[in-house]
Structures are given as structure tokens and as C-alpha cells.
Protein backbone atom coordinates (compact mmCIF):
# COMPACT_ATOMS: atom_id res chain seq x y z
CA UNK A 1 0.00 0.00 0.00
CA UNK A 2 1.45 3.39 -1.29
CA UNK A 3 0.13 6.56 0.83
CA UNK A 4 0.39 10.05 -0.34
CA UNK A 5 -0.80 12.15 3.05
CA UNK A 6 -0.92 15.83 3.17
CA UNK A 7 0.81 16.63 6.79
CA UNK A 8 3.10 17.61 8.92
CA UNK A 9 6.42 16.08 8.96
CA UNK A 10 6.82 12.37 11.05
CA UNK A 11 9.19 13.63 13.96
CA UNK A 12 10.82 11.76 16.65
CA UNK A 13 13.01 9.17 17.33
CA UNK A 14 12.31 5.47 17.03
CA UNK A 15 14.28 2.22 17.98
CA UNK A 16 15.56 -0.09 15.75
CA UNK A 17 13.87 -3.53 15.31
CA UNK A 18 14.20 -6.34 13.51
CA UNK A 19 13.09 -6.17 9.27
CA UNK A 20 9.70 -7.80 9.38
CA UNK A 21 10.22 -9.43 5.54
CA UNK A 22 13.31 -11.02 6.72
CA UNK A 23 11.95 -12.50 9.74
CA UNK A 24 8.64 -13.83 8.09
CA UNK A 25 10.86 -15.17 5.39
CA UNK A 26 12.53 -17.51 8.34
CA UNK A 27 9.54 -18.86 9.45
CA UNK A 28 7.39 -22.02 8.99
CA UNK A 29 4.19 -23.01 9.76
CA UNK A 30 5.68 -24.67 12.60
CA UNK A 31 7.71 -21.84 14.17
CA UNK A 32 5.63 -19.69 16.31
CA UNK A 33 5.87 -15.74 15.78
CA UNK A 34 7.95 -13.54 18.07
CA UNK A 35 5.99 -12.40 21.13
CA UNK A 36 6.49 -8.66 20.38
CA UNK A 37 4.00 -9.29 17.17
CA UNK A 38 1.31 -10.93 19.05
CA UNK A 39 -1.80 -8.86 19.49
CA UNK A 40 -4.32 -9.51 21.53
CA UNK A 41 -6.43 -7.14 20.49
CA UNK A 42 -6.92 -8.63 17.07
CA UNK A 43 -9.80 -10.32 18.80
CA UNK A 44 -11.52 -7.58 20.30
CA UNK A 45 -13.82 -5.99 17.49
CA UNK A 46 -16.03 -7.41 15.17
CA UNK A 47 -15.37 -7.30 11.50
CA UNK A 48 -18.57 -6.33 9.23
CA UNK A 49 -19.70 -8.63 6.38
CA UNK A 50 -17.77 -7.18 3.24
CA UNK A 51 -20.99 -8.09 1.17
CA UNK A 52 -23.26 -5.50 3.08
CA UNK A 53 -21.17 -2.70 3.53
CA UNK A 54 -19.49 -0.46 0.54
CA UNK A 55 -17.45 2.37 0.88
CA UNK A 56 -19.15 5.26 -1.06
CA UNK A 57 -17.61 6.30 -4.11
CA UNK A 58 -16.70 9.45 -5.56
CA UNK A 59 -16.52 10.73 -8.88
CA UNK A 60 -13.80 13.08 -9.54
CA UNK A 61 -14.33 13.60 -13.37
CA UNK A 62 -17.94 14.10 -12.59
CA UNK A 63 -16.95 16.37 -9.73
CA UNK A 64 -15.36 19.07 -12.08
CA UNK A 65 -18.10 18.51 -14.71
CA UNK A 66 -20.64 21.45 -14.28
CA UNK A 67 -23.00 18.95 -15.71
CA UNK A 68 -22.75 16.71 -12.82
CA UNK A 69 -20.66 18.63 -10.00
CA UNK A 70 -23.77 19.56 -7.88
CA UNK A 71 -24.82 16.07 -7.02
CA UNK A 72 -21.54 14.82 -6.92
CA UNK A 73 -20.75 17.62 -4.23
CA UNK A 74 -23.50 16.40 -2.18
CA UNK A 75 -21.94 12.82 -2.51
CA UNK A 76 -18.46 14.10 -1.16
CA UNK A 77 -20.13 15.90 1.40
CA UNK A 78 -22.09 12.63 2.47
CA UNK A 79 -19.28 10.53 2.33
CA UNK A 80 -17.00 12.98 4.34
CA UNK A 81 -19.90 13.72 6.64
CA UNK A 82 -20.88 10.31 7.25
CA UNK A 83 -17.42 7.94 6.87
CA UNK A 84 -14.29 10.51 6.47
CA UNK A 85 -13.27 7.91 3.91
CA UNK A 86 -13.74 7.60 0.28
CA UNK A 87 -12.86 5.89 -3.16
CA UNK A 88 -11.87 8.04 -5.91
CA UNK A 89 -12.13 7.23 -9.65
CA UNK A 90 -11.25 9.31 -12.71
CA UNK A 91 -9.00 10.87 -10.80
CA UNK A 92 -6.80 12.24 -13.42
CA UNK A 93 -3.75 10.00 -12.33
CA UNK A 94 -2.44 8.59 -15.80
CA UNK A 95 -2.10 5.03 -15.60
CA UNK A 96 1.54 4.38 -17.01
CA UNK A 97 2.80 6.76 -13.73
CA UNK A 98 0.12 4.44 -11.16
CA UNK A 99 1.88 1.13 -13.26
CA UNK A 100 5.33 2.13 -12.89
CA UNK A 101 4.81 3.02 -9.38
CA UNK A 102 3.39 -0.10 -8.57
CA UNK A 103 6.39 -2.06 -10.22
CA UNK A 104 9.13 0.32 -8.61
CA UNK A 105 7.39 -0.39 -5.11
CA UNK A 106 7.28 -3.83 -5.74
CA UNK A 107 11.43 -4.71 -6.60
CA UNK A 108 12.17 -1.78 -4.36
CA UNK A 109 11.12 -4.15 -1.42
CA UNK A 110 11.94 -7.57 -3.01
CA UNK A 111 15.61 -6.16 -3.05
CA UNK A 112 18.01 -8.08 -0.69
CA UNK A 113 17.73 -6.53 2.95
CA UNK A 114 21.15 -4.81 2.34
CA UNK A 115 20.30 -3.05 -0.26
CA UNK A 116 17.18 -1.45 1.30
CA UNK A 117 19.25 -1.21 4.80
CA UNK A 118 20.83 1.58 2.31
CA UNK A 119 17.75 3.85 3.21
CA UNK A 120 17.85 2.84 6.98
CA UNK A 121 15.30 5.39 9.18
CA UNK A 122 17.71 8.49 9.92
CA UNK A 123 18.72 9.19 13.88
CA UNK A 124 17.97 12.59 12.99
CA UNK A 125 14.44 13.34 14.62
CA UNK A 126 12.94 13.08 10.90
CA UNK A 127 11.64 9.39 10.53
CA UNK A 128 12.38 9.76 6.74
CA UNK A 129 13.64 6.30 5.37
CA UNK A 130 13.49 2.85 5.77
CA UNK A 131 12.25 0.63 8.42
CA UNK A 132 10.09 0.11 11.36
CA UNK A 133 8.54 3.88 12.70
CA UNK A 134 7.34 5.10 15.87
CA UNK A 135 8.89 2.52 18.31
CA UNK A 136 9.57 4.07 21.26
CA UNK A 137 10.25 1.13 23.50
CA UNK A 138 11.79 -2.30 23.59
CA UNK A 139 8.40 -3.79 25.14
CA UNK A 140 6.00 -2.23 22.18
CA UNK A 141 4.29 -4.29 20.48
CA UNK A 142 5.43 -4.15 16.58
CA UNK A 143 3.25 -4.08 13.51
CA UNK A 144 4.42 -6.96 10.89
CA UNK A 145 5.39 -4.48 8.26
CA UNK A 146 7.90 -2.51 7.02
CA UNK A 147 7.76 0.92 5.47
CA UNK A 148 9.58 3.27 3.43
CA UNK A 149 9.01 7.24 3.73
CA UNK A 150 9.86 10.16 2.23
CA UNK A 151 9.10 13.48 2.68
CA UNK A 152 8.28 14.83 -1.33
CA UNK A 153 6.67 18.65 -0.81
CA UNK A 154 7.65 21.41 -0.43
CA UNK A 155 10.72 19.98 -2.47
CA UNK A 156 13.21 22.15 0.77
CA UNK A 157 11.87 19.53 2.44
CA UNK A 158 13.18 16.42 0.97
CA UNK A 159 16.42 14.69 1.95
CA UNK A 160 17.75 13.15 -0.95
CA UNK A 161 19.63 10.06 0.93
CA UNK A 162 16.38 8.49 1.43
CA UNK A 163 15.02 8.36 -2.03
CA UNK A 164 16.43 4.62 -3.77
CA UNK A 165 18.28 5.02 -6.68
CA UNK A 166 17.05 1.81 -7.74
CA UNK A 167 14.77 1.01 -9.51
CA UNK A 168 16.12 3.72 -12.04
CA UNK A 169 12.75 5.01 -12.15
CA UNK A 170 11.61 5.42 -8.78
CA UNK A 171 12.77 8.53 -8.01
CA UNK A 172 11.22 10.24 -11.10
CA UNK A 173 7.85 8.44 -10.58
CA UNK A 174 8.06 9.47 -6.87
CA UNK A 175 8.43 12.92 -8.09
CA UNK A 176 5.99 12.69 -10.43
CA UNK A 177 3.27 10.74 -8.62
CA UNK A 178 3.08 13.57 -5.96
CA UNK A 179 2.91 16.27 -8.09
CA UNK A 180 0.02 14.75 -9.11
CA UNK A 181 -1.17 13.95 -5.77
CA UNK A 182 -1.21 17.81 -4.85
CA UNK A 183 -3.12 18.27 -8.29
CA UNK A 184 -5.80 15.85 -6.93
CA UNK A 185 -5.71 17.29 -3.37
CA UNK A 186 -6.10 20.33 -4.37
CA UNK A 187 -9.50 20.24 -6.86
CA UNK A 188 -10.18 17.96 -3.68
CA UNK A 189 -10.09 20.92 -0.54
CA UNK A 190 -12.04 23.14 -4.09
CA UNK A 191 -15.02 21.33 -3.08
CA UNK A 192 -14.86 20.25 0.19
CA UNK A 193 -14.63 24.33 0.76
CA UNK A 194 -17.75 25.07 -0.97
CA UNK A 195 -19.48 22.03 0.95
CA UNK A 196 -18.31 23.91 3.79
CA UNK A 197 -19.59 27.23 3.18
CA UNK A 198 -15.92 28.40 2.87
CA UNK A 199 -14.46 30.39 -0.05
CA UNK A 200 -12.17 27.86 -1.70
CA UNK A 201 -9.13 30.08 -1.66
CA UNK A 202 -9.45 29.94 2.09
CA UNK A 203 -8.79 25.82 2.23
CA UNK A 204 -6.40 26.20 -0.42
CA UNK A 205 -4.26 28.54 1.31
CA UNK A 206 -4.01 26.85 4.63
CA UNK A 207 -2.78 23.52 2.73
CA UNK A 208 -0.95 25.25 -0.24
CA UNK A 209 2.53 24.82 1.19
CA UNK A 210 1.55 22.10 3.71
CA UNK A 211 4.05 19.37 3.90
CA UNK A 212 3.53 15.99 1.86
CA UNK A 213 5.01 12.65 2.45
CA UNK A 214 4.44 9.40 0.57
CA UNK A 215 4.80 6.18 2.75
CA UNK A 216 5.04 2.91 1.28
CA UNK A 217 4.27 -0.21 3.48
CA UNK A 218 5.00 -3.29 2.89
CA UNK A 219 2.80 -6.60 4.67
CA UNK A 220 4.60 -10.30 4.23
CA UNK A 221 2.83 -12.92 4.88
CA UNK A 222 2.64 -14.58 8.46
CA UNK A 223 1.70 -18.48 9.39
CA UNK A 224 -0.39 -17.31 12.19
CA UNK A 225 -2.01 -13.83 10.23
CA UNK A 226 -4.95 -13.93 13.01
CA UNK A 227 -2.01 -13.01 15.89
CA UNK A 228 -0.61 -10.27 14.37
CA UNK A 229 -1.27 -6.41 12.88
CA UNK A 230 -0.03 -5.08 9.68
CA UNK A 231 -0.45 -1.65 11.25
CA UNK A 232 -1.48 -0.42 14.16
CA UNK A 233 -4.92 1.13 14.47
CA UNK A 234 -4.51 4.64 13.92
CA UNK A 235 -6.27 8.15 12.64
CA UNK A 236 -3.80 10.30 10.74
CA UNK A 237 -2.90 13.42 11.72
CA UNK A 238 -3.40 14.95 8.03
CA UNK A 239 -5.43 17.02 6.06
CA UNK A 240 -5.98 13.89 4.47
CA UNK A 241 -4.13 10.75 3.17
CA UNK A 242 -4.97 9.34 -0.59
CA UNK A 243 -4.12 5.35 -0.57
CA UNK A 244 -3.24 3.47 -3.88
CA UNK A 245 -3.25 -0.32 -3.24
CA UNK A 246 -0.49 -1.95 -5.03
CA UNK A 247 -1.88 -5.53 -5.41
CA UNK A 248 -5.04 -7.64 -5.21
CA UNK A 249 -4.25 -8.52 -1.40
CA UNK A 250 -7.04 -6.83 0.71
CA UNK A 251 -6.00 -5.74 3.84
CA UNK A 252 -7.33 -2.02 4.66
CA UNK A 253 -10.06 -2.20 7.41
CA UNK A 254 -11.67 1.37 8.75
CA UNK A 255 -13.71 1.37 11.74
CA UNK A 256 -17.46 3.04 11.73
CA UNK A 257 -20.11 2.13 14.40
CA UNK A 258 -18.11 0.26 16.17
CA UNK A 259 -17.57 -2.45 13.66
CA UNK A 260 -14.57 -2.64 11.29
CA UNK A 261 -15.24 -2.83 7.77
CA UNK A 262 -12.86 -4.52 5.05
CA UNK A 263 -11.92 -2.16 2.03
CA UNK A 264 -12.14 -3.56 -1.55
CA UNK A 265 -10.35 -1.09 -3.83
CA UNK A 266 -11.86 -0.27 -7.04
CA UNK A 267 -9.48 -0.60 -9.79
CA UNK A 268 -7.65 2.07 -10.44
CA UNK A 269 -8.72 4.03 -7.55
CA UNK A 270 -7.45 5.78 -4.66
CA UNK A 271 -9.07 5.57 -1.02
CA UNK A 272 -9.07 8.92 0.48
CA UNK A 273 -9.11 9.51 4.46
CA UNK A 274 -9.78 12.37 6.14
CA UNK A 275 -6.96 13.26 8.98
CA UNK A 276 -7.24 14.33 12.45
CA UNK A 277 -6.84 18.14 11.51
CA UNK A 278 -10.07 17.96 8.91
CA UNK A 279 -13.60 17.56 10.21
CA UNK A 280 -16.86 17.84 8.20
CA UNK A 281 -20.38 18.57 9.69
């Protein structure tokens, strides 16, 4: 799963632990998991039927389309109202950028583990790199996943070091796909603005030189996958996050009513989640 989130920067320090991939590549279905990725709470909540439950889905073609815009505003409003989450098609993205990110994602993480140890999470107080974030102890308990991050705009803002050189592409279609990302988040706060009863400029404004990140995660599979957490329940503390899922593997849950509800991405879409710092009524 690829994230694009329009925030503030990830800062703090966080421990090193062991690379999830590598460990999960050492087990067998007879060798139990590591205590540390045992959760307990995995059992807590119920999980709603994925067959009765669909996230709602916005239109972003039809958003911009005077023809259509008005009812598809009152859809975005709904969904942000009513979920803080959405799917977005005809978002503009072009495929061949979406494709190659995908692939660069992909052999950027099935690289050996010293090659991606290369982009190793800095000991700077800017969790930019590779790795395990936000550990803070040696008794937390630790999501089975690895990530890469990197900070992408404003472009003062991004240190180099972290950004892999290999795939040859990756760093172009990193630039490339956010650009694009702040093109879509922009036309985005446009009518989430006017739902609001705000002049757009306003929205646009406060987020025009907000930081952006993208975070790539990375789930391997686990023998025991009802013990453990790809990551951690959370809310982001974003204007808002746009997901891309890389692969067919559903994994994205949200939580509404008390119930979480499994995510099936529409192809070619993005899954957009409102952060902590954005709030419709």
C-alpha cells in the first residue's frame, strides 16, 4: 500500500527492530511468531460482512463537470460527513505513472535486505527512510510491516539520501506521482470548501505549502495472520491521506459504528481519508 498524506512532517526518534520481511521469510508453519507481534487485540472488534457494507464512491471527473458537480458535491459531502473515507475514480492520475509506481514499489522491497538497509530510518528526529517507525520502547508491540518514507513537498523539504536510486525510475515516478497527488488534493479541498460554506481560496491557502510525504508499506505474509497487525490502528494526523493499493491482497479495514469494515479497492482508484486536523459537519 502506497500513501500520499498531506501533513506535517513524522518527527521523533524510534528504535531499531528487527526487518519484518526477513523474519517472516525464516519462518514455517511450525515456528511460532515472536511475542512482540502478538496482538491480543486482534480479537476484540467485530469485522462487518464485506458483502453488506461499501465504501461510497466518488466521482472526480464528474466532480469538475458542471454537468454533474452539484450532485456529486452532495456525494463528497455525504461521504465525508458520514465515513471521512472515500474511493476516488477518474482521478486524473495517468495510468503508465500508477503502473510504474506499482512495479518500482514492488522490486524496491523484493531487493536483498542490504540493499534497502541503504535507506535505513535516519537518527535525525525526521523518521524519513526505511524501516520500522514510531517505536519508542523495547516492550511495544510491533506491527508486521515494514515501510519506506519520504518526505516529497515542499521539495526544501526532501532529503535526498532516502530516495532509492534503484529502480532507475523510482525517483522520477516518486516525483511525479506527488505532483500529481497535490493536483488531486487540491481540486479535492475546491469542493470540500464550498461544501463547507468556505471560499475555496481559504482551504487552499491553509494547505498550499503544507508538507507531503508518501509512505510505502510493505505486509509479508505470516503463518499465524490472526495473531498479528499489519499496522497499528490509527487516525492520521493529516489534512488527508490518498491510498493506492499496489496488489489484489485486501488488507485495509476502517472502523465506523463500532464495527470494522474490510476495504475492496476499485481498480484504479485511490481511497481517500480524512486526517485528524479535517472535520466535516
Amino acid at each position: 500500500m502506497a500513501k500520499g498524506e498531506v501533513h506535517s512532517q513524522c518527527a521523533g526518534h524510534s528504535l531499531p527492530v528487527p526487518n519484518v520481511q526477513a523474519l517472516a521469510a525464516s519462518l514455517d508453519l511450525s515456528t511460532p511468531i515472536p511475542e512482540r507481534y502478538v496482538r491480543p487485540e486482534t480479537k476484540l472488534d467485530p469485522i462487518a460482512p464485506t458483502n453488506q457494507i461499501e465504501l461510497p464512491v466518488i466521482d472526480l471527473a464528474k466532480l469538475i463537470d458542471p454537468a454533474f458537480s452539484k450532485e456529486e458535491a452532495a456525494k463528497l459531502h455525504s461521504a465525508c460527513h458520514e465515513w471521512s473515507f472515500f474511493q476516488l475514480v477518474n482521478h486524473g492520475v495517468p495510468d503508465e505513472l500508477i503502473e510504474g509506481l506499482k512495479a518500482d514499489t514492488i522490486e524496491f522491497f523484493n531487493k536483498p535486505l542490504e540493499e534497502k538497509m541503504e535507506y535505513k530510518l535516519g537518527s535525525d528526529g525526521i523518521l524519513q527512510g526505511y524501516g520500522q517507525a514510531f517505536v519508542k520502547s523495547d516492550e511495544q508491540k510491533l506491527d508486521w510491516s515494514d515501510l519506506l518514507y519520504v518526505m516529497t513537498r515542499p521539495v526544501a523539504l526532501r532529503n535526498m539520501k532516502f530516495w532509492p536510486t534503484s529502480p532507475s525510475t523510482f525517483k522520477d515516478n516518486i516525483d511525479r506521482y506527488s505532483l500529481e497527488l497535490t493536483k488531486v488534493a487540491s481540486c479535492l479541498w475546491q469542493y470540500i470548501a464550498k461544501n463547507l460554506g468556505v471560499a475555496p481560496e481559504v482551504l487552499e491557502q491553509i494547505f498550499k505549502d503544507h508538507p507531503q510525504g508518501l509512505r510505502f508499506n510493505y505486509y509479508p505474509p505470516c503463518p499465524e495472520s490472526d495473531k498479528v497487525i499489519g499496522i497499528s490502528p490509527h487516525s492520521d494526523a493529516t489534512g488527508f491521506s490518498i491510498l493506492l493499493q499496489i496488489n489484489d491482497v485486501q488488507g485495509l479495514q476502517i472502523r465506523k459504528d463500532g464495527e470494522w469494515i474490510a476495504v475492496s479497492a476499485l481498480p484504479n482508484s485511490f481511497i481517500v481519508n480524512l486526517g485528524d486536523i479535517t472535520e466535516v459537519n
